[in-house]
Structures are given as structure tokens and as C-alpha cells.
N, C-alpha and C. Protein backbone atom coordinates (compact mmCIF):
# COMPACT_ATOMS: atom_id res chain seq x y z
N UNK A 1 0.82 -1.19 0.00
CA UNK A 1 0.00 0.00 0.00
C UNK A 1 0.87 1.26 0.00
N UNK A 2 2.09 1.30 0.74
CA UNK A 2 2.79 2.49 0.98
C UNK A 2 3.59 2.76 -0.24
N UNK A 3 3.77 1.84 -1.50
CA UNK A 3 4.35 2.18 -2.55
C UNK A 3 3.73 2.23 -3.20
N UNK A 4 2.43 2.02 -3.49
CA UNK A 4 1.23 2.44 -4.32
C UNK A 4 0.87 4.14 -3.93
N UNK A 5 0.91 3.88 -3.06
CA UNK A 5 0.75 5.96 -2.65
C UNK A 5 1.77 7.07 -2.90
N UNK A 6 3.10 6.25 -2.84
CA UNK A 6 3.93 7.00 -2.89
C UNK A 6 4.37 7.37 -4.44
N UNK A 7 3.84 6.14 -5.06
CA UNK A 7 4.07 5.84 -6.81
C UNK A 7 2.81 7.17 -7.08
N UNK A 8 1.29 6.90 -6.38
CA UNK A 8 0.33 8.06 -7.08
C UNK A 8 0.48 9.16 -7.16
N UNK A 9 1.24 9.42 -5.64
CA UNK A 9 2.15 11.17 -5.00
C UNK A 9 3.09 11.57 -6.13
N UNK A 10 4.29 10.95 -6.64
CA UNK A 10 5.39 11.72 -7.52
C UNK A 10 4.57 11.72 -8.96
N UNK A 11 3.35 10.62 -9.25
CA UNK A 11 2.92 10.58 -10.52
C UNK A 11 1.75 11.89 -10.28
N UNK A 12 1.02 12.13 -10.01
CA UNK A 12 0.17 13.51 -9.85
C UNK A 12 0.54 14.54 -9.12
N UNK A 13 2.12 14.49 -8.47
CA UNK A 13 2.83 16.08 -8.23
C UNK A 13 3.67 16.34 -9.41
N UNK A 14 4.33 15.04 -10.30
CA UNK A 14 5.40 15.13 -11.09
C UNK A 14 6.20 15.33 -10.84
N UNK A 15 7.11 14.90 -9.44
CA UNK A 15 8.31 15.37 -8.89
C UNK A 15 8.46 14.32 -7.63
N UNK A 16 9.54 13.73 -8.06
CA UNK A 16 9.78 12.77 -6.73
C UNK A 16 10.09 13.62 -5.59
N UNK A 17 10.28 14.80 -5.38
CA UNK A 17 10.31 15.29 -4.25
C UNK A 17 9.12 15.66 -3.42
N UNK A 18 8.19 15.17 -3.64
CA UNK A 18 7.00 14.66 -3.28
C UNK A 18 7.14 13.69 -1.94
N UNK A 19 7.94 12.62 -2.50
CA UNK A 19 8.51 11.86 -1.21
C UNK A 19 9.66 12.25 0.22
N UNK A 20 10.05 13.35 -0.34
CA UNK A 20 10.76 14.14 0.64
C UNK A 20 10.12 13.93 1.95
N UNK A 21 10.35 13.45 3.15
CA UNK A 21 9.40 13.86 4.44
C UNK A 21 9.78 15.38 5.28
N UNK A 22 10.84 15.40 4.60
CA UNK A 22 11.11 17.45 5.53
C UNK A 22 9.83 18.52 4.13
N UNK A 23 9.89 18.30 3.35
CA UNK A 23 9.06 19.19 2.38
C UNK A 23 7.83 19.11 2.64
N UNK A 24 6.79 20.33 2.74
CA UNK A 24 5.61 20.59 3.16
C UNK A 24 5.37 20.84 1.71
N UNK A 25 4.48 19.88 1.58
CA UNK A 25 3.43 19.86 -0.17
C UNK A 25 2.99 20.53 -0.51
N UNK A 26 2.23 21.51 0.49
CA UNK A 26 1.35 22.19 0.11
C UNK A 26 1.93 23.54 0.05
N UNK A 27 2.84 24.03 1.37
CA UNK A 27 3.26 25.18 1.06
C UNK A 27 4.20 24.97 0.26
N UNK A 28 5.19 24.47 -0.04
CA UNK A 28 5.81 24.73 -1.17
C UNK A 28 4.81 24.26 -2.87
N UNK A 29 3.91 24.15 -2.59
CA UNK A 29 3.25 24.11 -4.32
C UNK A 29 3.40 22.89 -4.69
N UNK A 30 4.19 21.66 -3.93
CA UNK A 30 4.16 20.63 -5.19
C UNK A 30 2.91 20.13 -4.91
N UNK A 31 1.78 20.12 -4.24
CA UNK A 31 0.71 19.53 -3.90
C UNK A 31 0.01 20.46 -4.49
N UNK A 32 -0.67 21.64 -5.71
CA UNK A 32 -0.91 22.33 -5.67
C UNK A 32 -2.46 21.78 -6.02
N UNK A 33 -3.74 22.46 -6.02
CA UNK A 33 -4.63 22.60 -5.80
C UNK A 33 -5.46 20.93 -6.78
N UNK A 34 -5.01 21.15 -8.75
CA UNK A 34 -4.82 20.09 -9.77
C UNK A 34 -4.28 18.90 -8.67
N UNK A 35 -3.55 18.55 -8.51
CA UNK A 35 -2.55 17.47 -7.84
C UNK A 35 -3.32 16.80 -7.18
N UNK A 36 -3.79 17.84 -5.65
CA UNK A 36 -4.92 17.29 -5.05
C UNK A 36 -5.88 16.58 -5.44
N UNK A 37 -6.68 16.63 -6.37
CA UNK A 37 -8.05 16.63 -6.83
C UNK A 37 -7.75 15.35 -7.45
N UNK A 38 -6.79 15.07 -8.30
CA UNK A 38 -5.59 14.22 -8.63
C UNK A 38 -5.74 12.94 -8.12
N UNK A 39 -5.39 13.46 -7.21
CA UNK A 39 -4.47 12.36 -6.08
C UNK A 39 -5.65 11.71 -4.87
N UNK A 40 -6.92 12.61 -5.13
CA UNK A 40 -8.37 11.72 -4.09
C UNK A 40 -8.92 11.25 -5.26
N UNK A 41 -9.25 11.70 -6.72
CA UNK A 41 -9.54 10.67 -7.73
C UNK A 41 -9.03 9.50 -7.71
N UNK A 42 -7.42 9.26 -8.05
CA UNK A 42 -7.15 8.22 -8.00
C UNK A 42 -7.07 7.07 -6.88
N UNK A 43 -7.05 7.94 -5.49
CA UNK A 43 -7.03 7.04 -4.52
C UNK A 43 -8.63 6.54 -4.48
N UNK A 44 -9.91 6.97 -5.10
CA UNK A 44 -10.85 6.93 -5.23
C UNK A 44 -11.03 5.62 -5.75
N UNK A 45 -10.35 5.67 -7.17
CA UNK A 45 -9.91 4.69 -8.37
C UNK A 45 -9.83 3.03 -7.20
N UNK A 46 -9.07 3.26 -6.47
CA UNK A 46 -8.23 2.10 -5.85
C UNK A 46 -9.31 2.13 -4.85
N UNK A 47 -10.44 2.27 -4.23
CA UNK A 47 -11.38 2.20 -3.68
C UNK A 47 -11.32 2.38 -1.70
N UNK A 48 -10.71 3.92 -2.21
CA UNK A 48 -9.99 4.38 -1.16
C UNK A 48 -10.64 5.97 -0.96
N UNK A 49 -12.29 6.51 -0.44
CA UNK A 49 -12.56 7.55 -0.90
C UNK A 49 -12.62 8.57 0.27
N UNK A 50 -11.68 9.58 0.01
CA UNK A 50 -11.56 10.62 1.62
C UNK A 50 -12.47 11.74 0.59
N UNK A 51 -13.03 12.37 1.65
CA UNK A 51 -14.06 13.70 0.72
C UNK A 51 -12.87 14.92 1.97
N UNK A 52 -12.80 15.32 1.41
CA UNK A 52 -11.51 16.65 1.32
C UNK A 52 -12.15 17.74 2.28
N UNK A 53 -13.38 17.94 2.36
CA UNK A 53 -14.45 18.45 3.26
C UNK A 53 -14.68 18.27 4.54
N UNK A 54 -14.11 17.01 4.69
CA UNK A 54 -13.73 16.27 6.16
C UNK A 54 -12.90 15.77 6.48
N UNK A 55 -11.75 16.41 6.26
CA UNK A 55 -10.17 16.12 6.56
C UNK A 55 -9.26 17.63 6.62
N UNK A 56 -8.50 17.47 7.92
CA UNK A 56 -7.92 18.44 7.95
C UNK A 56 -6.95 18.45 6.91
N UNK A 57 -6.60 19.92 6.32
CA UNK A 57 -5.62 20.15 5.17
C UNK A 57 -4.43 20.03 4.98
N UNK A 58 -3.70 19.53 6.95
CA UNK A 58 -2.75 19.37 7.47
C UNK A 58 -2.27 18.07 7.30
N UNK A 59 -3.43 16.92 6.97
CA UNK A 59 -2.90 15.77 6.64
C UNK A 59 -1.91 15.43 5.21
N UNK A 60 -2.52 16.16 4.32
CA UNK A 60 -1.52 16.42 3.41
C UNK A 60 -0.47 16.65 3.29
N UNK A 61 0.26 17.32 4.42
CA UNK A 61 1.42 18.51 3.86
C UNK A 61 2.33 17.46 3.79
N UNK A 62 2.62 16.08 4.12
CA UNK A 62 3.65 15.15 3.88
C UNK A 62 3.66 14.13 3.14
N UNK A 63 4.36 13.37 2.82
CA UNK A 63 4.23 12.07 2.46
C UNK A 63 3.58 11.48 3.76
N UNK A 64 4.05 10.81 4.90
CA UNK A 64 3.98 9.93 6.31
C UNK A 64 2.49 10.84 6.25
N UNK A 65 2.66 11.74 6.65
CA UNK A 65 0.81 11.76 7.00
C UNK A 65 -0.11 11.38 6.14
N UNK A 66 0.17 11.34 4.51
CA UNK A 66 -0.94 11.64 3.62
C UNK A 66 -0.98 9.67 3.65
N UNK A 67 0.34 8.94 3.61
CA UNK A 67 0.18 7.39 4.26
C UNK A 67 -0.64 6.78 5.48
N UNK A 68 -0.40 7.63 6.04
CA UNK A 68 -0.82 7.34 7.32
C UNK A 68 -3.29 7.82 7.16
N UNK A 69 -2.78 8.86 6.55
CA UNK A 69 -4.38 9.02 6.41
C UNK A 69 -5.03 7.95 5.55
N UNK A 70 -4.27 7.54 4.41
CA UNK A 70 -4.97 6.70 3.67
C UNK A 70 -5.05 5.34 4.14
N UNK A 71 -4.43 5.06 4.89
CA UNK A 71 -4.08 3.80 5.78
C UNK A 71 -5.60 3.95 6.76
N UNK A 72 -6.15 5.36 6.97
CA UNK A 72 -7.05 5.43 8.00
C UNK A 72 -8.42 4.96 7.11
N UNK A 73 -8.30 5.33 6.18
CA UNK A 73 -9.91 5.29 5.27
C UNK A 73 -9.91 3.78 4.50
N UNK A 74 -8.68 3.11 4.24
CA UNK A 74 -8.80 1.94 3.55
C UNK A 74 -9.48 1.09 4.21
């Protein structure tokens, strides 16, 4: 599961620094708004569905958290 997420993360940021765990996704832009939308489609795809409406925005900002969240909804 954790390399399936991490494979969807660099493929809908386009930048393996995506996997960085010191880099914050969101404030630095590689998570940018497209990416997102992205990246709950496809985890959608894999029958994995978080609604963005009910999740803090903070779970994102990493790789380990955005694992760790999807780990929560699977």
C-alpha cells in the first residue's frame, strides 16, 4: 500500500520530491490545488474515498501523514 501511494504522489505532483518527508506539499506548491483533486480521484480509483471536506488540510502537507491518512480510510 505504501508504494502504491507513494508511486500516485510523484505521478500527480510530477516530482519525486513529493517523497521528501522534511518538504511541506502544500506550502511549497508541489501539492498544488490540480494534484490534489488528482491524487483523491485516483485514490478513489483504488477504492480508497476521503471527501476533502472532512479532513484536515494538514494531513496532506507530507508524504507519512498523507500514508498514514490513507491507511485510515482503507
Amino acid at each position: 500500500m505504501d508504494e502504491m501511494i507513494r508511486s500516485l504522489l510523484v505521478r500527480v505532483c510530477g516530482t519525486e520530491d513529493a517523497l521528501d518527508e522534511s518538504i511541506d506539499l502544500i506550502d511549497s506548491g508541489i501539492l498544488d490545488s490540480l494534484a490534489f483533486i488528482e491524487l483523491l480521484t485516483e485514490l478513489d480509483f483504488e477504492g480508497i474515498s476521503i471527501q476533502p471536506t472532512q479532513v484536515d488540510r494538514n494531513r496532506f502537507r507530507n508524504i507519512n501523514s498523507i500514508i498514514e491518512l490513507v491507511k485510515e480510510y482503507q
